[in-house]
C-alpha atoms as a PDB file:
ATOM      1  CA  UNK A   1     -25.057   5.273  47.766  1.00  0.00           C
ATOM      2  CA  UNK A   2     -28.516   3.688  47.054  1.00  0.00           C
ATOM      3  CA  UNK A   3     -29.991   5.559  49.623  1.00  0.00           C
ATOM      4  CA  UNK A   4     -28.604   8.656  48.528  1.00  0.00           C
ATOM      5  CA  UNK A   5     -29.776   8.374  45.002  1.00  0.00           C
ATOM      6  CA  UNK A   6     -33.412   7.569  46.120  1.00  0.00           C
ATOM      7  CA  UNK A   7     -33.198  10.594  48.518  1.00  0.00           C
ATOM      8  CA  UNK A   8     -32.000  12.957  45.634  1.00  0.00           C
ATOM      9  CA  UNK A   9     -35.014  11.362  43.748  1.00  0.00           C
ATOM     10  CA  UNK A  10     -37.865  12.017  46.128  1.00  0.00           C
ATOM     11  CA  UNK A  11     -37.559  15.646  45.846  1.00  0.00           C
ATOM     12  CA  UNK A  12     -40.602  16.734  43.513  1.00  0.00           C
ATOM     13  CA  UNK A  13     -39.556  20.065  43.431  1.00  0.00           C
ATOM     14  CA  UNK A  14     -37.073  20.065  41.233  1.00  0.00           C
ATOM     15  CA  UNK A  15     -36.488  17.187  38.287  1.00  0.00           C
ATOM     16  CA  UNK A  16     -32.779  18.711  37.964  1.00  0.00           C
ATOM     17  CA  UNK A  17     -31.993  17.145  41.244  1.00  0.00           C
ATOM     18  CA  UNK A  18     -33.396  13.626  40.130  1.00  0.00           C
ATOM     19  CA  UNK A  19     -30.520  11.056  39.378  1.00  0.00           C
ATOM     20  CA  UNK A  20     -31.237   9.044  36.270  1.00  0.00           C
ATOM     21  CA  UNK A  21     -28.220   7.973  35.125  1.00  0.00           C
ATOM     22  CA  UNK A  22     -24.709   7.343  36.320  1.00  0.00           C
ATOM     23  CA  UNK A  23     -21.077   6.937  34.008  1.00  0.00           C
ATOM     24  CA  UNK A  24     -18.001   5.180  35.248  1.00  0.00           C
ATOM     25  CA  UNK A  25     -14.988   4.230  33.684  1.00  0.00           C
ATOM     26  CA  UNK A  26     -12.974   2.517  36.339  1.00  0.00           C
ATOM     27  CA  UNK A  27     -13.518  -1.063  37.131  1.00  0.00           C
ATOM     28  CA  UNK A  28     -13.042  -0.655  40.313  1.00  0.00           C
ATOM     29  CA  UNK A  29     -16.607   1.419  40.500  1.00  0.00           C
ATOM     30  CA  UNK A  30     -18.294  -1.561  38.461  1.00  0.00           C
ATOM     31  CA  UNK A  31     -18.772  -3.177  42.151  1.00  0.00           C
ATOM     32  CA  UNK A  32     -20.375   0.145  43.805  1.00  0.00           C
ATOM     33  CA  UNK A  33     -22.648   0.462  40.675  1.00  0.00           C
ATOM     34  CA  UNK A  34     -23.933  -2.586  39.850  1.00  0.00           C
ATOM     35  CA  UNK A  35     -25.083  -2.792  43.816  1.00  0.00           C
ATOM     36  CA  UNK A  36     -26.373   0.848  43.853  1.00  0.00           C
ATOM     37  CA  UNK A  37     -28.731  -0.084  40.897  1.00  0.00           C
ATOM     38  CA  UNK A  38     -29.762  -3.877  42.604  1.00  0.00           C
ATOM     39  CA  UNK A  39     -30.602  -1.707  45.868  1.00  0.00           C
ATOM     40  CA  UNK A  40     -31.700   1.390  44.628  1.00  0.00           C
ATOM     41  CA  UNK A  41     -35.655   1.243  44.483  1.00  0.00           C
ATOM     42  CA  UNK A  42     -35.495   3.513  41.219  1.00  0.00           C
ATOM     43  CA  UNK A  43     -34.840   2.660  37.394  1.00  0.00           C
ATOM     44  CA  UNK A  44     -31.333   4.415  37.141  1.00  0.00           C
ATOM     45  CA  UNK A  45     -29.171   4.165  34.590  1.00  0.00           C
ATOM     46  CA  UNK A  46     -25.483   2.607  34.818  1.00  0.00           C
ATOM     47  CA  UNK A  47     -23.306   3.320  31.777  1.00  0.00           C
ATOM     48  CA  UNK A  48     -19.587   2.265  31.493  1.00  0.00           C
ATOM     49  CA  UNK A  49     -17.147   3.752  29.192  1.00  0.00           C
ATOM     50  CA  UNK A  50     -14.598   1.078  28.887  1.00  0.00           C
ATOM     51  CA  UNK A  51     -10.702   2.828  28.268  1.00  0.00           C
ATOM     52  CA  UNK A  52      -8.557  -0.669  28.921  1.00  0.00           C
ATOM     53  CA  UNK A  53      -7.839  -3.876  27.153  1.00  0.00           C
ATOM     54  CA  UNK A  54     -10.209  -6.948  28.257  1.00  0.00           C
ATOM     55  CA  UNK A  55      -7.904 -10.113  27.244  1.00  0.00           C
ATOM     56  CA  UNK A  56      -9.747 -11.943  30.587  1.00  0.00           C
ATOM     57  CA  UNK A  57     -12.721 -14.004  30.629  1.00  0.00           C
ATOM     58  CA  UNK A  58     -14.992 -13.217  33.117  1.00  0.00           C
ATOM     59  CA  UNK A  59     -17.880 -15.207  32.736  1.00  0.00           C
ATOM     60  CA  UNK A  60     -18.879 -16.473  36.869  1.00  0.00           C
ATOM     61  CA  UNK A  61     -21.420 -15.619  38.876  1.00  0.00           C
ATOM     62  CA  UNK A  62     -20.392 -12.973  40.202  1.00  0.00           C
ATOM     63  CA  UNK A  63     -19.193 -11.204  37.472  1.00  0.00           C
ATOM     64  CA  UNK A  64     -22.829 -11.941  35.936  1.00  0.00           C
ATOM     65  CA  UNK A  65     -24.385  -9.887  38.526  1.00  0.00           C
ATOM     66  CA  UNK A  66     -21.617  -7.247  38.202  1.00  0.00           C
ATOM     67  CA  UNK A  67     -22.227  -6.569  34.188  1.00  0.00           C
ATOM     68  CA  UNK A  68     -25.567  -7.574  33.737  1.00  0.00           C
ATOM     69  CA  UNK A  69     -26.278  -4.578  35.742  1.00  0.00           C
ATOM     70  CA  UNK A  70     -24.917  -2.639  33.391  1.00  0.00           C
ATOM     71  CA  UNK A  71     -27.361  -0.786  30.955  1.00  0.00           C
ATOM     72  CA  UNK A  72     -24.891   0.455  27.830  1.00  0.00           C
ATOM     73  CA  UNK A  73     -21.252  -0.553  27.582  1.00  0.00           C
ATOM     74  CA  UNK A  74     -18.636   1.873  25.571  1.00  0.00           C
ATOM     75  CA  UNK A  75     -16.055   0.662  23.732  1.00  0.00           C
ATOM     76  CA  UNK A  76     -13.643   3.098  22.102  1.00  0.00           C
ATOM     77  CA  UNK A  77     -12.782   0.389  19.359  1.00  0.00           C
ATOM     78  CA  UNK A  78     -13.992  -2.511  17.688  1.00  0.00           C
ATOM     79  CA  UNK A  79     -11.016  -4.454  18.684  1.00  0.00           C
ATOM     80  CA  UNK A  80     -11.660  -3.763  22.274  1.00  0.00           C
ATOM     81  CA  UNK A  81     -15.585  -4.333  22.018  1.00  0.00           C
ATOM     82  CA  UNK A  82     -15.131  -7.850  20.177  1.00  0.00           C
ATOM     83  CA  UNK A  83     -13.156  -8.605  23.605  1.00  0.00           C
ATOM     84  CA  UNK A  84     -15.696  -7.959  25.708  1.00  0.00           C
ATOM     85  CA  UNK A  85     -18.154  -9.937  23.709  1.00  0.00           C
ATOM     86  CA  UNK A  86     -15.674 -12.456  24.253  1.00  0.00           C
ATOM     87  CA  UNK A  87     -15.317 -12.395  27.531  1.00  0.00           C
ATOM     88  CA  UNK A  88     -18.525 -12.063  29.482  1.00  0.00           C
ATOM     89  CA  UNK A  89     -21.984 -12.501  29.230  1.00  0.00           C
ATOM     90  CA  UNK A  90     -22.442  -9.092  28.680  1.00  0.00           C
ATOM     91  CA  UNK A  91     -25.864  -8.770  25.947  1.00  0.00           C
ATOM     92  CA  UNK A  92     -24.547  -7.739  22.425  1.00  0.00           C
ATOM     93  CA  UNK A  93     -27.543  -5.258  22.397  1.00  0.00           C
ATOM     94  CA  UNK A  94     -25.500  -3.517  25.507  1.00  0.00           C
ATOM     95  CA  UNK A  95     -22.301  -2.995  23.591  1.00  0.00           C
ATOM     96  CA  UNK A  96     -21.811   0.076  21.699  1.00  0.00           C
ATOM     97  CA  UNK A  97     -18.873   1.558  19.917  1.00  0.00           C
ATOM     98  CA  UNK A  98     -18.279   4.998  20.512  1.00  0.00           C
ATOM     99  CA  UNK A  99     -14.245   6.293  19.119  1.00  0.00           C
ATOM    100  CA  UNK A 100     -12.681   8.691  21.409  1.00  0.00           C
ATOM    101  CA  UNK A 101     -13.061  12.396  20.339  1.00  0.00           C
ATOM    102  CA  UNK A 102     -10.211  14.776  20.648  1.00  0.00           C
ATOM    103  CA  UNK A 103      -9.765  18.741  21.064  1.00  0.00           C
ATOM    104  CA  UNK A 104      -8.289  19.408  16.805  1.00  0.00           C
ATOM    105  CA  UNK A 105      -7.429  23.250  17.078  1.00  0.00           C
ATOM    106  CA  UNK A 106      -4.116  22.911  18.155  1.00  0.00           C
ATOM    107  CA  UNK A 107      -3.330  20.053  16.078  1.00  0.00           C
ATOM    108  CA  UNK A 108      -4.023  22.778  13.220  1.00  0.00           C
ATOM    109  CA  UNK A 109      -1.044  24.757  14.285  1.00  0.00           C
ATOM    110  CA  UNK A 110       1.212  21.794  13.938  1.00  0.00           C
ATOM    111  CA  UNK A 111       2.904  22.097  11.073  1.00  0.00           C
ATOM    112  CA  UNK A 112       3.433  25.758  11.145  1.00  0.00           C
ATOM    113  CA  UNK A 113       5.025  25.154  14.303  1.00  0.00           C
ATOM    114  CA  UNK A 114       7.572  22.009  13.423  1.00  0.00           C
ATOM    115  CA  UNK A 115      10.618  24.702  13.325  1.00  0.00           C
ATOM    116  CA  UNK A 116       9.561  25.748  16.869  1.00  0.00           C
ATOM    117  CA  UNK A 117       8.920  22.163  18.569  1.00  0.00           C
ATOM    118  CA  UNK A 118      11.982  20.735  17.282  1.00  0.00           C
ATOM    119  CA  UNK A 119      14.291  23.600  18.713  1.00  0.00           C
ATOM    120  CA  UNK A 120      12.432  22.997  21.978  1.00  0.00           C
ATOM    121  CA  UNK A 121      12.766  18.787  22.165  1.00  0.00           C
ATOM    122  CA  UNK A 122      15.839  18.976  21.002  1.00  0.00           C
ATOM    123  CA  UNK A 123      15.892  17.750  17.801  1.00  0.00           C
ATOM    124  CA  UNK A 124      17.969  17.697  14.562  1.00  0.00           C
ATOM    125  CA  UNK A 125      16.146  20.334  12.102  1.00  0.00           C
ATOM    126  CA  UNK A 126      17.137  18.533   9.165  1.00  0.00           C
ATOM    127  CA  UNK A 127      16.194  14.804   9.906  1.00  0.00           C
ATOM    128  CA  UNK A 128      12.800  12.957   9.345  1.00  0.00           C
ATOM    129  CA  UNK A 129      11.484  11.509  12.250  1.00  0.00           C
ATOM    130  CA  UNK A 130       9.153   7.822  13.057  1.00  0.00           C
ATOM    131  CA  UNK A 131       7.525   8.495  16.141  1.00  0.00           C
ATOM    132  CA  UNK A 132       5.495   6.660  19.071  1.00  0.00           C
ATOM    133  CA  UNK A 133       3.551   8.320  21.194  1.00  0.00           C
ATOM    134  CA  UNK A 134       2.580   5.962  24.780  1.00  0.00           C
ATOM    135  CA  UNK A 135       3.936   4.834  27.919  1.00  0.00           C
ATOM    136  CA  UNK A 136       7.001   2.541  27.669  1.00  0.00           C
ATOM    137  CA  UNK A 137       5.066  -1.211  27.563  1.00  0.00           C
ATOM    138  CA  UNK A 138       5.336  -4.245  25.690  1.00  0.00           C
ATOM    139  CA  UNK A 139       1.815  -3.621  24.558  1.00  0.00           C
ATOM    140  CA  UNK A 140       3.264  -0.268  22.593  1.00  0.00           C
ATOM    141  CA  UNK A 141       5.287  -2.081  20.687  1.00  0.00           C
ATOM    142  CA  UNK A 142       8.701  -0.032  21.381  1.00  0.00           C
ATOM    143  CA  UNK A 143      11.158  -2.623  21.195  1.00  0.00           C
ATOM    144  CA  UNK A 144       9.340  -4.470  17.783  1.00  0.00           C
ATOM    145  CA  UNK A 145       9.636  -0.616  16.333  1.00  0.00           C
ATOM    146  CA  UNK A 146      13.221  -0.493  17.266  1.00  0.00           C
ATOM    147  CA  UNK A 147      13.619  -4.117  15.406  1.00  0.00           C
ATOM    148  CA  UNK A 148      12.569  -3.407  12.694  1.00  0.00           C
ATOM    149  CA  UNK A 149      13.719  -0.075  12.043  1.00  0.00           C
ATOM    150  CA  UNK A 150      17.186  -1.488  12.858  1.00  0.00           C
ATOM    151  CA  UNK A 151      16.669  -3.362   9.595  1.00  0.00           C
ATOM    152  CA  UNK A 152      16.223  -0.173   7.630  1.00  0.00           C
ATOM    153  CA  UNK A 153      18.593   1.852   9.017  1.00  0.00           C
ATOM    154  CA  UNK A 154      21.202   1.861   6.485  1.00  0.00           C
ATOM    155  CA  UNK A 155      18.577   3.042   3.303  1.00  0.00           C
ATOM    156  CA  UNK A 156      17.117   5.618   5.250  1.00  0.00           C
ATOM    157  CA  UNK A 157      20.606   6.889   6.969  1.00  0.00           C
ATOM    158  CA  UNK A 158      17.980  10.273   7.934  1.00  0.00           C
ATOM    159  CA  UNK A 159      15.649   9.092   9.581  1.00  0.00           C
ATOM    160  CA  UNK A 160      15.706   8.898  13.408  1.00  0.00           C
ATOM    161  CA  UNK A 161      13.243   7.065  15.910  1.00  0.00           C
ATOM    162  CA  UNK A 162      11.222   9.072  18.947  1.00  0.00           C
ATOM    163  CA  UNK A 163       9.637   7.909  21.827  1.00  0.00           C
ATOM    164  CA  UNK A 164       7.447   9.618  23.676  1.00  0.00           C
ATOM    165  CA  UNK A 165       6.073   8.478  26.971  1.00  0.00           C
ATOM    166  CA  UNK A 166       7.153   7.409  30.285  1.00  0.00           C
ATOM    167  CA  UNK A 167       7.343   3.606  32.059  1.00  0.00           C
ATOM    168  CA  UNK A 168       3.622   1.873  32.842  1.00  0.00           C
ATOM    169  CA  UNK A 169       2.695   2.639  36.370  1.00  0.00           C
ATOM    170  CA  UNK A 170       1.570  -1.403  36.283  1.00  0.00           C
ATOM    171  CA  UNK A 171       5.037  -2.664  35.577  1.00  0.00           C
ATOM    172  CA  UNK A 172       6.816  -3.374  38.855  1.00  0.00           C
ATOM    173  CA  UNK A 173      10.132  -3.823  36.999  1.00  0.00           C
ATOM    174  CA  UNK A 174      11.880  -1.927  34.664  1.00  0.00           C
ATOM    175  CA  UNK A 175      12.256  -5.010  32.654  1.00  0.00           C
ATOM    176  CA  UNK A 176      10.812  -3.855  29.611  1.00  0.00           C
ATOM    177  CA  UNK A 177      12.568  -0.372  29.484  1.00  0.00           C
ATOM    178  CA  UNK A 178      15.366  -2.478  29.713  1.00  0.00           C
ATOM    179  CA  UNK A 179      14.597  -4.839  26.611  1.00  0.00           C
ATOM    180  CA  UNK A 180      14.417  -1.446  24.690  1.00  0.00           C
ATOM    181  CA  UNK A 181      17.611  -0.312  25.790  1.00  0.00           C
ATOM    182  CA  UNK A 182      19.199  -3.715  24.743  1.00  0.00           C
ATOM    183  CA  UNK A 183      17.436  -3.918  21.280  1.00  0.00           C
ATOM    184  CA  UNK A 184      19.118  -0.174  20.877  1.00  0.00           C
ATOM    185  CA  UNK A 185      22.478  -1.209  21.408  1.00  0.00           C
ATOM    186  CA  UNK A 186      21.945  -4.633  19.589  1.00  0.00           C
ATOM    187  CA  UNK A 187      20.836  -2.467  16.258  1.00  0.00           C
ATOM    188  CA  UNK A 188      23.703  -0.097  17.159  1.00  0.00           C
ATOM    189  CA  UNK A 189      21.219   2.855  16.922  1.00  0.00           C
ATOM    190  CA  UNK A 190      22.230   4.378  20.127  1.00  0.00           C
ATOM    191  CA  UNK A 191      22.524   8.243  17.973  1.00  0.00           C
ATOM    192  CA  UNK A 192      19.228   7.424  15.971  1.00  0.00           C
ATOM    193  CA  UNK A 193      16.936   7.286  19.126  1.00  0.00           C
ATOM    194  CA  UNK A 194      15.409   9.781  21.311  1.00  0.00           C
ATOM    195  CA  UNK A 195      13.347   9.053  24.429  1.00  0.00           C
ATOM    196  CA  UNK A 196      10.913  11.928  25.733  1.00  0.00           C
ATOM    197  CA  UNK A 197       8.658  12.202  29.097  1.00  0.00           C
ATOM    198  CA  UNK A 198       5.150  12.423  29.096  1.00  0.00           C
ATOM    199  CA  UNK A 199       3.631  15.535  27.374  1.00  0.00           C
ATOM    200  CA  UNK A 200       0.326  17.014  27.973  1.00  0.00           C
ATOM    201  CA  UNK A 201       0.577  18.640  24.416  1.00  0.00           C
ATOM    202  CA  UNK A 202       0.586  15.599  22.201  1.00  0.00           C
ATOM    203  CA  UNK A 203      -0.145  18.286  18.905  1.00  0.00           C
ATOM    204  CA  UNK A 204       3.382  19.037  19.354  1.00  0.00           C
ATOM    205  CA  UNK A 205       4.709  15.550  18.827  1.00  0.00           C
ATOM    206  CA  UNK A 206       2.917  15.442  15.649  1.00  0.00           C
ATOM    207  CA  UNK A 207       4.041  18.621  14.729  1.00  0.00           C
ATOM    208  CA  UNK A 208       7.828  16.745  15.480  1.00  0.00           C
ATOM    209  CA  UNK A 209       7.370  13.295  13.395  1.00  0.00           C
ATOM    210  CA  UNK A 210       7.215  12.783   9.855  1.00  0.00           C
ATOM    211  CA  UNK A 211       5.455   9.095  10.813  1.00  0.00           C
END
């Protein structure tokens, strides 16, 4: 890949053709990045746009030469950029914050189209909906939302829960799907919840939820 980038680079005919920088946001292309740049015999630019948690310390040798390789670091949050700090040796100068952006038109539409979405998902037109939005993992917080809601339950007798989102590809059990099942029938709210797959229209379940 080194190679190829000082090819594309030699060409003085056209500057469009020049590689100067290169973004990643899969750690598994950290390793084929940071070596491009240590063999590649021109200044190019390696940015990372972080999208996971980093709860892990990496602080060795090798992950040294790995992130100190890297030239600007994006974190969508402070939370997760305060891990990183953390967790490697990564320069604070390197670390920027930059909050995900989203498409807003249809988001607009939403509440002129609650009627609509509900009929479609299935859902009761009358009752007020709490809603979650993410894959099925402990990390979401299903099972906690079920808790407490179970607590509630009898002062807010219309309000439902839903759930949108499917089970983490990472989890090689159901075992959490399963907690949330049990928490259900433990705060007898087996007619209160509603599980949904994955949607690629997410304005809809905010034109759905009331929270």
């Amino acid at each position: 890949m080194a190679q190829r980038v000082d090819r594309a680079n030699t060409d003085y005919l056209s500057s469009y053709n020049q590689v100067q920088a290169v973004v990643a946001s899969l750690n598994r292309d950290i390793d084929i990045l940071a070596w491009t740049k240590a063999l590649s015999q021109n200044r190019l630019k390696f940015i990372y746009f972080q999208q996971m948690l980093f709860p892990v310390k990496k602080k060795s040798i090798l992950h040294d030469f790995r992130f100190t390789r890297i030239d600007a670091w994006l974190s969508p949050s402070e939370y997760l950029l305060n891990q990183v700090k953390m967790n490697t040796n990564i320069l604070d100068e390197k670390l920027i914050k930059v909050p995900l952006g989203i498409e807003t038109a249809s988001f607009l539409q939403a509440k002129s189209k609650r009627a609509d979405v509900k009929i479609e998902w299935g859902l009761s037109p009358d009752k007020n909906y709490i809603g979650l939005l993410g894959r099925i993992d402990p990390m979401k917080g299903q099972a906690l939302l079920i808790e407490a809601f179970g607590r509630l339950k009898n002062r807010f007798p219309n309000w439902n829960l839903l759930f949108v989102g499917e089970t983490s590809l990472h989890l090689k059990t159901d075992v959490y799907s399963k907690k949330v099942t049990e928490e259900i029938n433990r705060q007898e709210l087996t007619e209160r919840v509603r599980f949904l797959p994955f949607t690629n229209e997410p304005w809809k379940f905010f034109a759905a939820t009331d929270v």
